[in-house]
N, C-alpha and C. Protein backbone atom coordinates (compact mmCIF):
# COMPACT_ATOMS: atom_id res chain seq x y z
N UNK A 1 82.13 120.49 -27.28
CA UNK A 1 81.18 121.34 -26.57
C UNK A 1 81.81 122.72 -26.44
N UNK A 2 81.07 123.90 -26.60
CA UNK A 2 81.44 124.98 -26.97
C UNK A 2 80.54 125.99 -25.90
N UNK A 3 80.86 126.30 -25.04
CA UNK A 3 79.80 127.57 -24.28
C UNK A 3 80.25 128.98 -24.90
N UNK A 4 78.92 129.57 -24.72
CA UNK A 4 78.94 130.95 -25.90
C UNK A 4 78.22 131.39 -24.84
N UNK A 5 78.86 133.10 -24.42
CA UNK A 5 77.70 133.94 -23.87
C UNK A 5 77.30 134.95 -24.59
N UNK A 6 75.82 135.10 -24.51
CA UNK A 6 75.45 136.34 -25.45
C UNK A 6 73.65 135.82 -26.33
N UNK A 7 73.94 136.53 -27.19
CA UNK A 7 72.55 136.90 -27.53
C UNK A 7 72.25 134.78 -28.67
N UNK A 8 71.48 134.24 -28.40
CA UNK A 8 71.48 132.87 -29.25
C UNK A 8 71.15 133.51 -30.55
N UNK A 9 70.08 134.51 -31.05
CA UNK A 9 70.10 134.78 -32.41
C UNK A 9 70.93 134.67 -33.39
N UNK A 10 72.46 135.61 -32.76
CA UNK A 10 73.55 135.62 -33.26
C UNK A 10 74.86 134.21 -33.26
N UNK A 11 74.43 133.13 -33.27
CA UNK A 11 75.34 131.91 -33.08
C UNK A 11 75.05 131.40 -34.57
N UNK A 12 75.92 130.92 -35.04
CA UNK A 12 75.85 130.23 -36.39
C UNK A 12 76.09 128.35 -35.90
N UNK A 13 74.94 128.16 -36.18
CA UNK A 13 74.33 126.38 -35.90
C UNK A 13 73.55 126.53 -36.88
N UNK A 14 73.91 124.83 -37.08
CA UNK A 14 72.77 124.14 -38.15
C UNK A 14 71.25 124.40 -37.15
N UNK A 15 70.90 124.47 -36.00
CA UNK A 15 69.80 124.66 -35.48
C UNK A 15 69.98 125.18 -33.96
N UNK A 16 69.01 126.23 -33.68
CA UNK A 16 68.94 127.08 -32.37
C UNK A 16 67.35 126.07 -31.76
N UNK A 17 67.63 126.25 -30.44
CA UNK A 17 66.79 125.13 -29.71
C UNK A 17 65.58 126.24 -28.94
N UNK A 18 64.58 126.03 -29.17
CA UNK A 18 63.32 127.32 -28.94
C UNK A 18 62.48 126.33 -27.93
N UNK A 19 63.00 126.64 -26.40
CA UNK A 19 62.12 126.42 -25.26
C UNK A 19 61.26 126.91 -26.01
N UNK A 20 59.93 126.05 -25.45
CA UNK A 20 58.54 126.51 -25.55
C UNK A 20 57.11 125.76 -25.19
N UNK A 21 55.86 125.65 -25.77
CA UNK A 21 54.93 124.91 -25.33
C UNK A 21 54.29 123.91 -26.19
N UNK A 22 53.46 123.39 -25.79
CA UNK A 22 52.90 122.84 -26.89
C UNK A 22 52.46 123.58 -28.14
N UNK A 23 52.70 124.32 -28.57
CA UNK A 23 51.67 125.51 -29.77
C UNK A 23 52.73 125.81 -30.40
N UNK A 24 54.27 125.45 -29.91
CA UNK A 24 55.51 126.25 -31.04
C UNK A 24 55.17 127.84 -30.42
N UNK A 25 54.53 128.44 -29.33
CA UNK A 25 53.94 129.66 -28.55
C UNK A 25 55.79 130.68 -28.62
N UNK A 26 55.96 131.56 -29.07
CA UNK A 26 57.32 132.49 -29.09
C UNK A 26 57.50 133.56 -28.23
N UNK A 27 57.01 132.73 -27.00
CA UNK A 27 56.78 133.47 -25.57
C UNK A 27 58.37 133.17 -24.74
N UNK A 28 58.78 134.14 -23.57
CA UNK A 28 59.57 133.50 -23.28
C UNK A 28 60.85 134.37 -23.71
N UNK A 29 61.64 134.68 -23.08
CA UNK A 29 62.83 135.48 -23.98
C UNK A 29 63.30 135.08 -25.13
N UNK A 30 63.69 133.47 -25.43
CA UNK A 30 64.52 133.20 -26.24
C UNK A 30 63.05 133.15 -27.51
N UNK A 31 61.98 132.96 -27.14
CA UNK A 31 60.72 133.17 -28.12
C UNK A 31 60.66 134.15 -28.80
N UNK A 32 60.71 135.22 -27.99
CA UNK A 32 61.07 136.91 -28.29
C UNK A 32 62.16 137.35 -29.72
N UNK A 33 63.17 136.49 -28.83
CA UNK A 33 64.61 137.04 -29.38
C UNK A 33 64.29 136.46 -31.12
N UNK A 34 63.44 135.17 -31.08
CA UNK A 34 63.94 134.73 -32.27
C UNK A 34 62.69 135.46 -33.03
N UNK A 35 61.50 135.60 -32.58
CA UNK A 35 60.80 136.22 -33.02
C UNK A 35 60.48 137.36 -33.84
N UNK A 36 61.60 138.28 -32.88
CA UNK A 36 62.37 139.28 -33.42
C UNK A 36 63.10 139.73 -34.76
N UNK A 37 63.86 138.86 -34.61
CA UNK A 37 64.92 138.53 -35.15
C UNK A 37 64.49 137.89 -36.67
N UNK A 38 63.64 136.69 -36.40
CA UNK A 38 63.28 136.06 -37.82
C UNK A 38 61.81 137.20 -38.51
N UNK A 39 61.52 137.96 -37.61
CA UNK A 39 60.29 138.67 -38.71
C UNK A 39 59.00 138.04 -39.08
N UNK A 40 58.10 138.86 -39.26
CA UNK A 40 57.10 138.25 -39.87
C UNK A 40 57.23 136.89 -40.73
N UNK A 41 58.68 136.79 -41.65
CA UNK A 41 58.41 135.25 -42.26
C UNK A 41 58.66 134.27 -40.92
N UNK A 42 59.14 134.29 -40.26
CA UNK A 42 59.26 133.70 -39.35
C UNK A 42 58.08 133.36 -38.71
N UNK A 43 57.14 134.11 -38.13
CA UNK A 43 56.48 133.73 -37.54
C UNK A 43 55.28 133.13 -38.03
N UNK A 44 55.07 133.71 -39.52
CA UNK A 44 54.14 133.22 -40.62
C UNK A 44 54.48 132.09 -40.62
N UNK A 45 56.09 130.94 -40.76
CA UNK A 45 56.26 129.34 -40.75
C UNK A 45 55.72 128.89 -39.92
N UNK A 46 56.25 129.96 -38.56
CA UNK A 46 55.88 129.06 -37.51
C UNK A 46 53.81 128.81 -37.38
N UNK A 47 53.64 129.73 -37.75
CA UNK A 47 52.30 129.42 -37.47
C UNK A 47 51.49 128.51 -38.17
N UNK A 48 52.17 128.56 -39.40
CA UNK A 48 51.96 127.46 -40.73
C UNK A 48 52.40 125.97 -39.98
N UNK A 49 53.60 125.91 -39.52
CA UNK A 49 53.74 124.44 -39.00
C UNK A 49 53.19 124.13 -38.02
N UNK A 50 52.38 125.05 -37.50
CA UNK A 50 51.86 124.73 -35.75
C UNK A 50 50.04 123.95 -36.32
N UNK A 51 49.85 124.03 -37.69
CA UNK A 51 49.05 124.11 -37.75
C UNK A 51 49.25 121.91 -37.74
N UNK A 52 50.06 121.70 -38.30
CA UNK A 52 50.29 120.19 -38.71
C UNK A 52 51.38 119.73 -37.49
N UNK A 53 52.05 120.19 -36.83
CA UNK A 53 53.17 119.68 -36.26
C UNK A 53 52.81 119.85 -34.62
N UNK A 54 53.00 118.98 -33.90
CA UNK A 54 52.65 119.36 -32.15
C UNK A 54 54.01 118.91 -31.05
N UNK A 55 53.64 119.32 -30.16
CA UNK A 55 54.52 118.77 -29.11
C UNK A 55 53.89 118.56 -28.00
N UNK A 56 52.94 117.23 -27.95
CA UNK A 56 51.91 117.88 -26.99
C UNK A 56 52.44 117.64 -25.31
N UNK A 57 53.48 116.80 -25.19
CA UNK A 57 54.23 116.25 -24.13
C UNK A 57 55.27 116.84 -23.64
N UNK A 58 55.88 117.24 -22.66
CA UNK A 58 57.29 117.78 -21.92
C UNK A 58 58.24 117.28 -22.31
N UNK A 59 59.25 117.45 -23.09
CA UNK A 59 60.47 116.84 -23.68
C UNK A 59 59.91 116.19 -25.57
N UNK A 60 58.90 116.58 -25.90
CA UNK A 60 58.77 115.91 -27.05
C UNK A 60 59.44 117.53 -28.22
N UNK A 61 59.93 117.13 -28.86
CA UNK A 61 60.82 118.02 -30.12
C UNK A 61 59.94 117.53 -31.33
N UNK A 62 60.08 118.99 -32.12
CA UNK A 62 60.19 119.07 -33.59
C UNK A 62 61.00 119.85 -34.12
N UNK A 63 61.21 119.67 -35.87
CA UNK A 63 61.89 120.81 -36.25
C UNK A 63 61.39 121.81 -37.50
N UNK A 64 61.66 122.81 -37.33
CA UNK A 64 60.87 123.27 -38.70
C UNK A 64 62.06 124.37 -39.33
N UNK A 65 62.02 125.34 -40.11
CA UNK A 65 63.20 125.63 -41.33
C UNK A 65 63.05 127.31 -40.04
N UNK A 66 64.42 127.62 -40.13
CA UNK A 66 64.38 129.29 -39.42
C UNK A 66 64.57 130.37 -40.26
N UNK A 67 63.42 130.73 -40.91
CA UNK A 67 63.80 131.87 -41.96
C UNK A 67 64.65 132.96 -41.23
N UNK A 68 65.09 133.70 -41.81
CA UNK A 68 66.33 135.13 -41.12
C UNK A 68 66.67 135.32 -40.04
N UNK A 69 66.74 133.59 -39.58
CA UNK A 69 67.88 133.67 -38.63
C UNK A 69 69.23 132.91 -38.76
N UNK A 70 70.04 132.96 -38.22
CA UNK A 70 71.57 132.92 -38.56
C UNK A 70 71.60 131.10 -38.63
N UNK A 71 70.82 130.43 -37.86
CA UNK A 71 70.67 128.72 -38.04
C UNK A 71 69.70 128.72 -39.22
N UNK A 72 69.90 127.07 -39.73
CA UNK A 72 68.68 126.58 -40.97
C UNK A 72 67.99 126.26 -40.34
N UNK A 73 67.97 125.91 -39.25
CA UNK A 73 66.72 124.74 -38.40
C UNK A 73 66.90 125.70 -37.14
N UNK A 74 64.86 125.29 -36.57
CA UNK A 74 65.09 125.66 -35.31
C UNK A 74 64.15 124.22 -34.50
N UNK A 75 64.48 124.18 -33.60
CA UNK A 75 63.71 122.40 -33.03
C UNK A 75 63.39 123.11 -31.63
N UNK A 76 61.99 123.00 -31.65
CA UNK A 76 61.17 123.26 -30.76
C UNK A 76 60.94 122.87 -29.74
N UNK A 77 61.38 123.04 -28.72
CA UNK A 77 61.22 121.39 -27.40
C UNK A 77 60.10 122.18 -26.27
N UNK A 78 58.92 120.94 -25.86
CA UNK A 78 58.02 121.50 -25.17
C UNK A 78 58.98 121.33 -23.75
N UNK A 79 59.11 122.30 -23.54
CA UNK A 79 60.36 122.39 -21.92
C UNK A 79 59.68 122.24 -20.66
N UNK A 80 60.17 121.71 -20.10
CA UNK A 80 59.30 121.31 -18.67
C UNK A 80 59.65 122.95 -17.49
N UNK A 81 58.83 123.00 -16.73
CA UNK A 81 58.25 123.81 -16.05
C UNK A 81 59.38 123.51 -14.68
N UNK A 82 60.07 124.40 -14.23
CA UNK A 82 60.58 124.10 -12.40
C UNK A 82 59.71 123.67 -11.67
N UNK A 83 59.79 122.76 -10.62
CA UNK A 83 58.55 122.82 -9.43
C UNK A 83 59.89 122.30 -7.94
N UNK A 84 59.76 123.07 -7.27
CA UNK A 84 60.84 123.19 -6.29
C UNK A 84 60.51 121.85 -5.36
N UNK A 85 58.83 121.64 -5.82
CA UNK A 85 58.42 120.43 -4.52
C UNK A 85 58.60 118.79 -5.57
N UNK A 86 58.67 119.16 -6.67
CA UNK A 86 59.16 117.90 -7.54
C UNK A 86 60.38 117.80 -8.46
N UNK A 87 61.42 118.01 -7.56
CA UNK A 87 62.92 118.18 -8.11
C UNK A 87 63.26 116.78 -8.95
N UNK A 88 62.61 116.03 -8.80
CA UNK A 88 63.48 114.45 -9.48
C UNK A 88 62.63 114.42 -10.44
N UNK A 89 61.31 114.74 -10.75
CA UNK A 89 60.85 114.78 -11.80
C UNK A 89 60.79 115.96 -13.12
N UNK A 90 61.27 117.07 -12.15
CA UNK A 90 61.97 118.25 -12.87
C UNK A 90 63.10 117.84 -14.11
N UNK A 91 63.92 117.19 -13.26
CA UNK A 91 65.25 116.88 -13.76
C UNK A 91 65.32 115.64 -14.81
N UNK A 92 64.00 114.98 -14.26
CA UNK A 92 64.12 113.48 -15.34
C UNK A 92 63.37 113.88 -16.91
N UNK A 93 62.58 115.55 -16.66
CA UNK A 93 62.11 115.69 -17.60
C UNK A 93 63.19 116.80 -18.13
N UNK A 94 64.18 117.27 -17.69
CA UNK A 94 64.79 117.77 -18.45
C UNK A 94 65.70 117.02 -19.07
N UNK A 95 66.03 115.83 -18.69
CA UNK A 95 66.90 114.80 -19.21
C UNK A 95 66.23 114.86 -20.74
N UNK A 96 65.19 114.15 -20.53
CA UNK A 96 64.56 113.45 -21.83
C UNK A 96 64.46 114.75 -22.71
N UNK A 97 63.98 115.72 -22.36
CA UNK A 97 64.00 117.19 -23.38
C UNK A 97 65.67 117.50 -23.92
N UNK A 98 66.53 117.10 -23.43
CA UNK A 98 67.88 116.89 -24.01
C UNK A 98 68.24 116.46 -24.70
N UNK A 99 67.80 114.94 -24.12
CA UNK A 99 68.31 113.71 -24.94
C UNK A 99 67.57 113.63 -26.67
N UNK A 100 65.94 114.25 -26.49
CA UNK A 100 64.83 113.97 -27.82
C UNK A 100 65.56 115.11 -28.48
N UNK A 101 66.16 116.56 -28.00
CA UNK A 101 66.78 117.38 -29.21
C UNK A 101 67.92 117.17 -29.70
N UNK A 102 69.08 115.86 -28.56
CA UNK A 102 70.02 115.77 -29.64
C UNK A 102 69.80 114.50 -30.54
N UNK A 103 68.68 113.87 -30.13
CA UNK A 103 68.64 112.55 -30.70
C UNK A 103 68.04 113.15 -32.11
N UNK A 104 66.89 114.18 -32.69
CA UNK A 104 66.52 114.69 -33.50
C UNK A 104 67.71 115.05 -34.13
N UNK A 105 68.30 116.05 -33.65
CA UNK A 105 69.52 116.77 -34.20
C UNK A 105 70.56 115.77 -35.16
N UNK A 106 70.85 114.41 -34.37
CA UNK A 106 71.59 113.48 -35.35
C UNK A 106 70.84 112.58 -36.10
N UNK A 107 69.53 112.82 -36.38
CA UNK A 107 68.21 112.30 -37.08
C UNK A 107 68.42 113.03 -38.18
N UNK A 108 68.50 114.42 -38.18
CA UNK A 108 68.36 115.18 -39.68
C UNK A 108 70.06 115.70 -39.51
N UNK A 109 71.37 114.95 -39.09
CA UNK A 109 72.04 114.90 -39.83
C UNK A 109 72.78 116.42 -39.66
N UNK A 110 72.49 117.13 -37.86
CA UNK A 110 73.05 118.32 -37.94
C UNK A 110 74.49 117.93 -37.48
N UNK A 111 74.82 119.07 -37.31
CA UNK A 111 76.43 118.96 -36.33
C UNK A 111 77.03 120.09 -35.37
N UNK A 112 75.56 120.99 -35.29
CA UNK A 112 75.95 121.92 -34.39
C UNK A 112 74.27 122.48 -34.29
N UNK A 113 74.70 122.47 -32.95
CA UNK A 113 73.13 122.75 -32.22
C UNK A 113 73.10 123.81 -31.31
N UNK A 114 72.71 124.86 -31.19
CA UNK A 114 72.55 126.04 -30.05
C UNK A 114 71.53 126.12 -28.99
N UNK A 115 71.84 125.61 -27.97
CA UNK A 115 71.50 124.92 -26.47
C UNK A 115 70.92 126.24 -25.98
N UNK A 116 69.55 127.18 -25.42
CA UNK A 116 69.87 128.12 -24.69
C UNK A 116 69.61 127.47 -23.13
N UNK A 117 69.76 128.09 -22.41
CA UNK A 117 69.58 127.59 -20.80
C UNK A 117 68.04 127.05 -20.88
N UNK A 118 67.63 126.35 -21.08
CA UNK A 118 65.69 125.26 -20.86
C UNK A 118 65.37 125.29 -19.54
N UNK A 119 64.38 126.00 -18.85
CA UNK A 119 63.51 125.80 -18.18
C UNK A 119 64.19 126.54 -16.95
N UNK A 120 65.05 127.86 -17.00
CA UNK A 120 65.61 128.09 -16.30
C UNK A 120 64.67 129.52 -15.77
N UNK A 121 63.69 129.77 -16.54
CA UNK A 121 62.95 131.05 -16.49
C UNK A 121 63.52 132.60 -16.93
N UNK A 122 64.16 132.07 -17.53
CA UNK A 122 65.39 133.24 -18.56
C UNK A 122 65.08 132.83 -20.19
């Protein structure tokens, strides 16, 4: 385990981990950043895979290819939401949004994954 501070664009992983919603939506800072960053082809995949691929559940992952960004893969996790009045279910859904991106991650055989902070509102 490796903590890195700084920008996730710039980390070299087999895959960068893109909080987000059900829609693959590139809202969100780290949405932004990669958004940015990967360009129009980027967002042209993403919209191409959003068309066949879903996440329609809190903690459910996919992965799709990260054109011009510094990872091959980026795995999409629908990230659960804070709620200050449902802390145990906060947390049990951030479990499982953990557990489904590293369980994916050793599914296709990565070996380095770029974690940004999930559901922290950053």
């Amino acid at each position: 385990l490796t903590v890195v501070q700084g920008s996730i664009v710039n980390i070299k992983a087999d895959a960068i981990i893109h909080p987000t919603s059900t829609s693959l939506n590139m809202g969100g800072e780290v949405g932004h950043a990669l958004a940015k960053a990967g360009g129009k082809e980027l967002r042209d995949a993403l919209s191409q895979a959003a068309q066949t691929k879903s996440i329609p559940n809190v903690g459910d992952v996919v992965i799709t290819d990260a054109p011009n960004l510094s990872a091959t893969h980026l795995i999409h996790v629908n990230s659960p939401t804070w709620n200050a009045s449902a802390q145990e279910q906060c947390i049990s859904d951030l479990d499982k949004a953990t557990l489904n991106i590293l369980t994916l991650a050793d599914e296709q055989g990565l070996t380095s994954v770029a974690i940004p902070s999930v559901s922290s509102g950053k």
